[in-house]
N, C-alpha and C. Protein backbone atom coordinates (compact mmCIF):
# COMPACT_ATOMS: atom_id res chain seq x y z
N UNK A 1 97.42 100.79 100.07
CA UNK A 1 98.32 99.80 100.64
C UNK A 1 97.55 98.88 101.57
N UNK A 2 98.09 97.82 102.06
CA UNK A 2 97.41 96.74 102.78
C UNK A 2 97.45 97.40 103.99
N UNK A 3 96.41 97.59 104.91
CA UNK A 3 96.08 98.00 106.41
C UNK A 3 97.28 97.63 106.95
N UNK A 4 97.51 96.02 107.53
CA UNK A 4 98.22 95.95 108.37
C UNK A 4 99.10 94.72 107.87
N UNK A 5 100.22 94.70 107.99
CA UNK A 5 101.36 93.37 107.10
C UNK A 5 100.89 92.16 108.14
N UNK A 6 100.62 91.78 109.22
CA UNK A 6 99.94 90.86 109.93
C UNK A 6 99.00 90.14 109.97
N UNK A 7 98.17 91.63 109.40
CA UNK A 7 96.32 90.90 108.95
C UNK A 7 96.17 89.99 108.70
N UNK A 8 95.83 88.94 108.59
CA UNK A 8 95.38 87.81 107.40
C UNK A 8 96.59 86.47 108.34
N UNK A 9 96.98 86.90 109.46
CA UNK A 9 97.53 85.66 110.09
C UNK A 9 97.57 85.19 111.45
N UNK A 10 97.42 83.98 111.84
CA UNK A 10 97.42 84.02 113.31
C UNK A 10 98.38 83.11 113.78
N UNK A 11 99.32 83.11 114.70
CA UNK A 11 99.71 82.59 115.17
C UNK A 11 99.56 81.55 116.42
N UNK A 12 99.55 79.77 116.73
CA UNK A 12 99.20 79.65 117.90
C UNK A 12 100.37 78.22 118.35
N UNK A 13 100.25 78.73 119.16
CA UNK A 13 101.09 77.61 120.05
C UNK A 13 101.00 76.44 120.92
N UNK A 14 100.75 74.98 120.72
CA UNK A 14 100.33 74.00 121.26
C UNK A 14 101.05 73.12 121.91
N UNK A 15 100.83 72.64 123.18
CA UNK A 15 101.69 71.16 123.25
C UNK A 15 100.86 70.18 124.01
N UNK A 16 101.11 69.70 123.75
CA UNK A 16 100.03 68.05 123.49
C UNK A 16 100.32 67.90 125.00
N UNK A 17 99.69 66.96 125.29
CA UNK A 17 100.27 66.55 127.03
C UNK A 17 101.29 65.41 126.59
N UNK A 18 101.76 64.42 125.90
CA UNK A 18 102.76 64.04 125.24
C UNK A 18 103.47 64.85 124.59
N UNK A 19 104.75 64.86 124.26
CA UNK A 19 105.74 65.26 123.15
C UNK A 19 106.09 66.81 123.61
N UNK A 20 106.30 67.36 122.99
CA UNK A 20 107.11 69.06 123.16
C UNK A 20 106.11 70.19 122.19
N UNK A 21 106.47 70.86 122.56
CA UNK A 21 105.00 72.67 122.02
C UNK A 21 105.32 72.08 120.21
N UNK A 22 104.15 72.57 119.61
CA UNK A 22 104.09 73.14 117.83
C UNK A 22 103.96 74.57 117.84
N UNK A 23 104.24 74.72 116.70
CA UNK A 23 104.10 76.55 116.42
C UNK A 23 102.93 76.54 114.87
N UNK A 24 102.13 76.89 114.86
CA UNK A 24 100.94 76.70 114.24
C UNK A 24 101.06 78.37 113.41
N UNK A 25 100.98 78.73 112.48
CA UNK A 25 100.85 79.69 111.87
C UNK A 25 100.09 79.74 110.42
N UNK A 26 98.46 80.19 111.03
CA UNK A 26 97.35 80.17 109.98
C UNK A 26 97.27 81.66 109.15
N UNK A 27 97.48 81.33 107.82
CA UNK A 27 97.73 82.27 106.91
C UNK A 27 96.99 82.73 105.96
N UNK A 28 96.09 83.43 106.12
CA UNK A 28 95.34 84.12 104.71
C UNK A 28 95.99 85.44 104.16
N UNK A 29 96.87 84.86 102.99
CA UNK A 29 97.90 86.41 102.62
C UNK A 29 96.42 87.10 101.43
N UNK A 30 97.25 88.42 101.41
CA UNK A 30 96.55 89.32 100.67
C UNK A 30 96.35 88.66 99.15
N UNK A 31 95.53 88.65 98.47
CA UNK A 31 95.75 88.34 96.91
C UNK A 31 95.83 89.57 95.67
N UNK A 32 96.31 89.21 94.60
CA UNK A 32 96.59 90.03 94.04
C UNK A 32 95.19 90.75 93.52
N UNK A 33 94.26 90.36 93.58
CA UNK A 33 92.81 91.94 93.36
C UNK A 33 92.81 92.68 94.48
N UNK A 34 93.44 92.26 95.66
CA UNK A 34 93.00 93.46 96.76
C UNK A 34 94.88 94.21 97.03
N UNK A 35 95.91 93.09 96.70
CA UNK A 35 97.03 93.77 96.99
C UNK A 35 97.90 93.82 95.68
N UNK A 36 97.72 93.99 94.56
CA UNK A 36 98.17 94.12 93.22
C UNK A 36 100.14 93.98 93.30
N UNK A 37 100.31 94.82 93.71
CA UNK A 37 101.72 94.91 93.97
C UNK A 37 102.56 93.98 94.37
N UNK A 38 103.50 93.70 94.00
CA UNK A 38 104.29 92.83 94.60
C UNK A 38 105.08 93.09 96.11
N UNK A 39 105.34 93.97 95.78
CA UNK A 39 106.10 94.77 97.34
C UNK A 39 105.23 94.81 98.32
N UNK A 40 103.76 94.83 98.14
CA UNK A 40 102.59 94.77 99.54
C UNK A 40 102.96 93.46 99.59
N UNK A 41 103.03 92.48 98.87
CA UNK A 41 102.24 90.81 99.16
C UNK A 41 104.31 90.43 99.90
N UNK A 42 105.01 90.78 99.22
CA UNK A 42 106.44 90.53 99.78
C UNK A 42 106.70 91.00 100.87
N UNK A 43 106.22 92.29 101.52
CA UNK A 43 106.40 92.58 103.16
C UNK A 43 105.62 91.92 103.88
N UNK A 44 103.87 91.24 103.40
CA UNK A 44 103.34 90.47 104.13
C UNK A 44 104.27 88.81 104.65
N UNK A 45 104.87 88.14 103.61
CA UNK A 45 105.57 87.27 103.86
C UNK A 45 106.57 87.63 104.54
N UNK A 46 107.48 88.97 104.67
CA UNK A 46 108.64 88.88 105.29
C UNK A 46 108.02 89.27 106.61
N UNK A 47 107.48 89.83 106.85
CA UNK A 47 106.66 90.34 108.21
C UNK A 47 106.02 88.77 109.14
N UNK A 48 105.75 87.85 108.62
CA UNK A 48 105.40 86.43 108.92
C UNK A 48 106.67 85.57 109.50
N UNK A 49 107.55 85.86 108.46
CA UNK A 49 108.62 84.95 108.48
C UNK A 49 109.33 85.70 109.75
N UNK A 50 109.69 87.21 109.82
CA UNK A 50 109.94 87.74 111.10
C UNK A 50 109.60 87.14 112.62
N UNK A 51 107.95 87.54 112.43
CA UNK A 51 107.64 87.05 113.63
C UNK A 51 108.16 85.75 113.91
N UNK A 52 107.84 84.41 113.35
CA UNK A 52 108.23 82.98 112.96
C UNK A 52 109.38 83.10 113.92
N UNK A 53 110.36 83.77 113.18
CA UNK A 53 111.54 83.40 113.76
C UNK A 53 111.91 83.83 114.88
N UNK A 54 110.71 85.37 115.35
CA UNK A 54 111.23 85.51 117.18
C UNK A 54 110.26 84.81 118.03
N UNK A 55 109.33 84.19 117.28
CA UNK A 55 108.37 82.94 118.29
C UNK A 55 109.11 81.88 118.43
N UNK A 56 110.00 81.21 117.82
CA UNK A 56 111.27 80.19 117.47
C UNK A 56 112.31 80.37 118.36
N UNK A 57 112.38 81.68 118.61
CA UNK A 57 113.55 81.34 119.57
C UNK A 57 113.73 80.87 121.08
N UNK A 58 115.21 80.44 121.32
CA UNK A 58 114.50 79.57 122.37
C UNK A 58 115.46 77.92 122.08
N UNK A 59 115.13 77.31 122.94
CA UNK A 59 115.77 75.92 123.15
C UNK A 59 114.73 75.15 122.16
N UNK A 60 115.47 74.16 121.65
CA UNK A 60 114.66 73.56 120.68
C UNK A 60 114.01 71.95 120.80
N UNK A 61 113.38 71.32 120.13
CA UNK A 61 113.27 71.31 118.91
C UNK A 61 112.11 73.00 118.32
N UNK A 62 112.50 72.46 117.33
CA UNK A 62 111.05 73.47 116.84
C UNK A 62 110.38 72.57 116.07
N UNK A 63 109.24 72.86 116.07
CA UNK A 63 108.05 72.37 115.04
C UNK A 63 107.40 73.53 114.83
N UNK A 64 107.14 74.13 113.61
CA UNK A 64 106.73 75.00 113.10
C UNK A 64 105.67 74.32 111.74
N UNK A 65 104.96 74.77 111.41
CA UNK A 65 103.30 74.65 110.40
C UNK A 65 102.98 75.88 110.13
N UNK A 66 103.16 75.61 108.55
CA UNK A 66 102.37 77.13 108.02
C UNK A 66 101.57 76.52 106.96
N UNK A 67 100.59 76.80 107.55
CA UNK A 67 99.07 76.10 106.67
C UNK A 67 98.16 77.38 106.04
N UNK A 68 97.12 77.45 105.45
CA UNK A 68 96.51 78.13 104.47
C UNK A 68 96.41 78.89 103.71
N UNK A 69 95.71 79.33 103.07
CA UNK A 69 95.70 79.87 101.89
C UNK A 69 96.67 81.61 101.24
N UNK A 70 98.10 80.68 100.82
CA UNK A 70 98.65 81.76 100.66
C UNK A 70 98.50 82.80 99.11
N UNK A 71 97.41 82.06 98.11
CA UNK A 71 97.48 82.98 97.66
C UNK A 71 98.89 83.27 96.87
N UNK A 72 99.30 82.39 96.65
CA UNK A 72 100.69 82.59 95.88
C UNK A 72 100.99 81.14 95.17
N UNK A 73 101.90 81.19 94.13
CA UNK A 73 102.76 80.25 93.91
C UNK A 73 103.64 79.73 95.26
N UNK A 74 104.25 78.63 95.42
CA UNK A 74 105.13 78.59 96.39
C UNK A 74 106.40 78.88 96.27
N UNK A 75 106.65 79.40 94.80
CA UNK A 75 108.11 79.54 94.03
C UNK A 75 108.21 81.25 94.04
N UNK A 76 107.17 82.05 94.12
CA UNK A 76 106.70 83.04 93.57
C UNK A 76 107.66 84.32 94.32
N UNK A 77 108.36 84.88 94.04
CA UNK A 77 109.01 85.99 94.38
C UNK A 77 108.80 86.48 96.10
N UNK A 78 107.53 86.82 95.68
CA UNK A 78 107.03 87.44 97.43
C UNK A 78 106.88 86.28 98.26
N UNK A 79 106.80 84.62 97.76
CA UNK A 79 107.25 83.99 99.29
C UNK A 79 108.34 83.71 99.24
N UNK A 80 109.11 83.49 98.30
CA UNK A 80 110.71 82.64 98.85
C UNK A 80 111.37 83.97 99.35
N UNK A 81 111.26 85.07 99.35
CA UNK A 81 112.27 86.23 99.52
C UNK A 81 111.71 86.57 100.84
């Protein structure tokens, strides 16, 4: 199984000295030669999207960015779910 559902992401938080904070979330998900399964690579995304949403909370706006290499379709089971 994959070490840790987190691995492969970082989260960071910016605000410009203009405008209001971003939420930056850099993503290297598992791929399918090291995580074959669908159910490893689908808890990595729901485990992301988790955090996401308790870094989000809070008065808004939000600006949220999820940038790199996921290693998936964008249609693909384990990210839309």
């Amino acid at each position: 199984s994959y070490p840790d559902p987190l691995d492969g992401v970082e989260f960071w938080r910016v605000t410009p000295a203009a405008g209001g904070p971003w939420l930056f979330a850099v993503v290297h998900a598992p791929d399918r030669r090291n995580a074959p399964q669908d159910d490893t690579r689908s808890l990595f995304f729901r485990r992301v999207a988790v955090h996401l949403t308790n870094l989000e909370r809070g008065p808004g706006p939000h600006r949220t960015v999820v940038f790199g290499d996921l290693n998936a379709n964008p249609y693909e089971a384990s990210v839309v779910g």
